[in-house]
C-alpha atoms as a PDB file:
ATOM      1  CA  UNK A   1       0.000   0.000   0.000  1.00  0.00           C
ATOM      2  CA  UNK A   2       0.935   3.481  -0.864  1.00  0.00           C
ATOM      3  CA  UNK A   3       0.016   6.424   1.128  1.00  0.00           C
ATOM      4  CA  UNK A   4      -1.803   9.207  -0.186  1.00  0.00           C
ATOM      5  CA  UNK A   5      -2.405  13.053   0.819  1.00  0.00           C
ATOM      6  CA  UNK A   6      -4.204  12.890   4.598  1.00  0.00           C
ATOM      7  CA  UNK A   7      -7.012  15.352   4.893  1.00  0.00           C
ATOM      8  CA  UNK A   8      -7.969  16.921   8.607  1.00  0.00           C
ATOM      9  CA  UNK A   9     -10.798  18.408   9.281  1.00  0.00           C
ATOM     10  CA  UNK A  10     -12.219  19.744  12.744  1.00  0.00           C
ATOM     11  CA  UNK A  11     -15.709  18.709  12.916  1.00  0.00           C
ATOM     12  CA  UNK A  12     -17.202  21.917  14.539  1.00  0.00           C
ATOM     13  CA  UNK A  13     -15.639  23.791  11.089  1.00  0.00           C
ATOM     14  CA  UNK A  14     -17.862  21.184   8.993  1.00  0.00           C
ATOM     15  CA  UNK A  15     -20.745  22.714   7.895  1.00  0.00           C
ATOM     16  CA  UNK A  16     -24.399  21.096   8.798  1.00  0.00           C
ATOM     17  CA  UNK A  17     -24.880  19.399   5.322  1.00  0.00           C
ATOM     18  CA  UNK A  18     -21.439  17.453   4.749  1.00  0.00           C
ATOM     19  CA  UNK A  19     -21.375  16.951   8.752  1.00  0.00           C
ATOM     20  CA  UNK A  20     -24.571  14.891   8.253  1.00  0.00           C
ATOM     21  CA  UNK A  21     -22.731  13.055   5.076  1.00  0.00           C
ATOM     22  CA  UNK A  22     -19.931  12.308   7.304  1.00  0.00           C
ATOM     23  CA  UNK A  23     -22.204  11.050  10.210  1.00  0.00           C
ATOM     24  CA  UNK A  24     -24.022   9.002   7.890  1.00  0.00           C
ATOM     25  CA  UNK A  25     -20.608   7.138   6.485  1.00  0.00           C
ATOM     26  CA  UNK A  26     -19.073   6.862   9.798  1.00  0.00           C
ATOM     27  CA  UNK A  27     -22.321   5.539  11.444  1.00  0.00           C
ATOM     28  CA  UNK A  28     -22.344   7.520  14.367  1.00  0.00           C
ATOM     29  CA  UNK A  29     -22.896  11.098  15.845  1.00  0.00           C
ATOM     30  CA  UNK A  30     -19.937  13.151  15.608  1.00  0.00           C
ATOM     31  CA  UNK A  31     -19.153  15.717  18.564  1.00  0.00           C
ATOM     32  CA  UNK A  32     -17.643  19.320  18.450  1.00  0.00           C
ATOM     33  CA  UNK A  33     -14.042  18.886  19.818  1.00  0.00           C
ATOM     34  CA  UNK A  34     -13.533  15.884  17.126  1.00  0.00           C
ATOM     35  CA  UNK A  35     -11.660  15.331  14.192  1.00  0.00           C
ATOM     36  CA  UNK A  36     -12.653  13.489  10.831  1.00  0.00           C
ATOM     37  CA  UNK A  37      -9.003  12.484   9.334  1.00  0.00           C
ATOM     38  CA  UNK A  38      -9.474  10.717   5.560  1.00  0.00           C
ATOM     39  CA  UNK A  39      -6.794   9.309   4.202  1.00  0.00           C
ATOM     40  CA  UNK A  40      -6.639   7.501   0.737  1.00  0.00           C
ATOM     41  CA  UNK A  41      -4.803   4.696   0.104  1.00  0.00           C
ATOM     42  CA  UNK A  42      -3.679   3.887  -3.456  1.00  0.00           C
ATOM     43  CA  UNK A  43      -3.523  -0.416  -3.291  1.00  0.00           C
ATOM     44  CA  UNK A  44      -1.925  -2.632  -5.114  1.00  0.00           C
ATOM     45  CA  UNK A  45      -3.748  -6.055  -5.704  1.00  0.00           C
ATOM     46  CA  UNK A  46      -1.816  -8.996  -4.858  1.00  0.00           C
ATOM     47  CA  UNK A  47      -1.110 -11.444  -8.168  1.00  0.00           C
ATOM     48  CA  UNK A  48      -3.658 -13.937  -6.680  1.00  0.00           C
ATOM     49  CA  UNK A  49      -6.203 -10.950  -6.790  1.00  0.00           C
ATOM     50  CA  UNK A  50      -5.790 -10.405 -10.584  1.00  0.00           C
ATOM     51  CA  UNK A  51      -8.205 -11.539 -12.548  1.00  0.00           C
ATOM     52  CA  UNK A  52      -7.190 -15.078 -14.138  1.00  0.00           C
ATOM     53  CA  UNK A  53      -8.573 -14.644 -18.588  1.00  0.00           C
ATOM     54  CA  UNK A  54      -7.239 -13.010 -20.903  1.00  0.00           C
ATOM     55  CA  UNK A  55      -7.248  -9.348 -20.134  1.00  0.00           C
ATOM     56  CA  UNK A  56     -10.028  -9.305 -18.256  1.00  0.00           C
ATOM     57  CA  UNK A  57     -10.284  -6.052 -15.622  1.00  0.00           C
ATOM     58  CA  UNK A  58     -11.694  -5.988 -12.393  1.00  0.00           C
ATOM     59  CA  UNK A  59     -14.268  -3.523 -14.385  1.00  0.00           C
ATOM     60  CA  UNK A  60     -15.306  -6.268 -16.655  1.00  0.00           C
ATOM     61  CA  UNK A  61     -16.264  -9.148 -13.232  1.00  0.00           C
ATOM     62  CA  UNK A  62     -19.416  -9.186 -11.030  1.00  0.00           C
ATOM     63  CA  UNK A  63     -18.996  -9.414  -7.105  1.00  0.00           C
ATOM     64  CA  UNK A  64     -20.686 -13.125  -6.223  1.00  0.00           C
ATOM     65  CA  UNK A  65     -23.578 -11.186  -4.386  1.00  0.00           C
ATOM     66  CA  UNK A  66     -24.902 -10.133  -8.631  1.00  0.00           C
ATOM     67  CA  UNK A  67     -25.381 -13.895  -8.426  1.00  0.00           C
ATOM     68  CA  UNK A  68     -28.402 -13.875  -6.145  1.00  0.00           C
ATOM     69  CA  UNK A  69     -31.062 -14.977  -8.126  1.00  0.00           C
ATOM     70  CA  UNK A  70     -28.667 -17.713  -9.657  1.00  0.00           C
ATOM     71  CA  UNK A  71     -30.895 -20.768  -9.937  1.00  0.00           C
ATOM     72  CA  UNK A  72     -34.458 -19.178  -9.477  1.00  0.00           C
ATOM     73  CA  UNK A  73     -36.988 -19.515 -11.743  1.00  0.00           C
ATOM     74  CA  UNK A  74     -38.831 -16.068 -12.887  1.00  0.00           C
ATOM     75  CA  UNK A  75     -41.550 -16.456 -10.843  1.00  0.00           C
ATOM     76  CA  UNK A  76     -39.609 -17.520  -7.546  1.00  0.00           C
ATOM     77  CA  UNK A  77     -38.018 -13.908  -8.729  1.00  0.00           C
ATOM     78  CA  UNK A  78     -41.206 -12.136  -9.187  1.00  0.00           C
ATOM     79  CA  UNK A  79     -42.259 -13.383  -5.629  1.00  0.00           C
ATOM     80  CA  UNK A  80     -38.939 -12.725  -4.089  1.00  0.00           C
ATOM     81  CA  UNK A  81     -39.417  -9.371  -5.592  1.00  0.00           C
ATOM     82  CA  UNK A  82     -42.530  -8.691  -4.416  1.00  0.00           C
ATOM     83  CA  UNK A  83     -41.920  -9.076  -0.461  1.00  0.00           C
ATOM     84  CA  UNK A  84     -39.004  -7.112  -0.673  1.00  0.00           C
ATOM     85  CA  UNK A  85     -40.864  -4.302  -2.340  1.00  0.00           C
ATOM     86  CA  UNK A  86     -44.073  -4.401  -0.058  1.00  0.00           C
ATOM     87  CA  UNK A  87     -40.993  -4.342   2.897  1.00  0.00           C
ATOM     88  CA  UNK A  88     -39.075  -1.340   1.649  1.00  0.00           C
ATOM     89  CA  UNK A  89     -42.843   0.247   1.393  1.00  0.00           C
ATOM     90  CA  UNK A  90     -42.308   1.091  -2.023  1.00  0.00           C
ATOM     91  CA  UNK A  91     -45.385  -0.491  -3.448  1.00  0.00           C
ATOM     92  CA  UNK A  92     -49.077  -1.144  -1.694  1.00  0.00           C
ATOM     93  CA  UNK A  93     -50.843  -4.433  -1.620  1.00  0.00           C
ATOM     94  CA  UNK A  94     -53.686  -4.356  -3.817  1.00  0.00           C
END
């Protein structure tokens, strides 16, 4: 890993908008006399990290969780769907 440029910031100089951004990525409240310190890292992926065809980037590869409905038929998928809709309250029971 490589070090980047470190950016401090004391949180009572944050203003209420990216304050509320920060709290939301850090999961918790953040108090007056604190300090939010981000630092980016530039890393290198190890050779057993690398993706194994023929020039194939990390761009062109799903994460396993896009494999989710791997195996389901479309209606198991349309009932799936569904529940998880009528639980996020995005659509009403008719």
């Amino acid at each position: 890993m490589r070090s980047m440029e470190k950016v401090i910031r004391n949180v009572g100089d944050i203003d209420r908008a990216d304050r509320r951004a920060l709290e939301r990525l850090t999961g918790k409240p953040l108090a007056e006399g604190q300090q939010v310190i981000i630092q980016v890292m530039t890393v290198r992926a190890e050779p057993s990290q690398m993706p194994q065809s023929n020039h194939e980037s990390e761009s062109d590869t799903l994460p396993a969780w896009c494999n989710v409905y791997a195996g389901l038929t479309d209606q198991e998928i349309a009932d799936l769907e569904s529940v998880i809709l009528q639980r996020a309250n995005l659509t009403r029971p008719s």
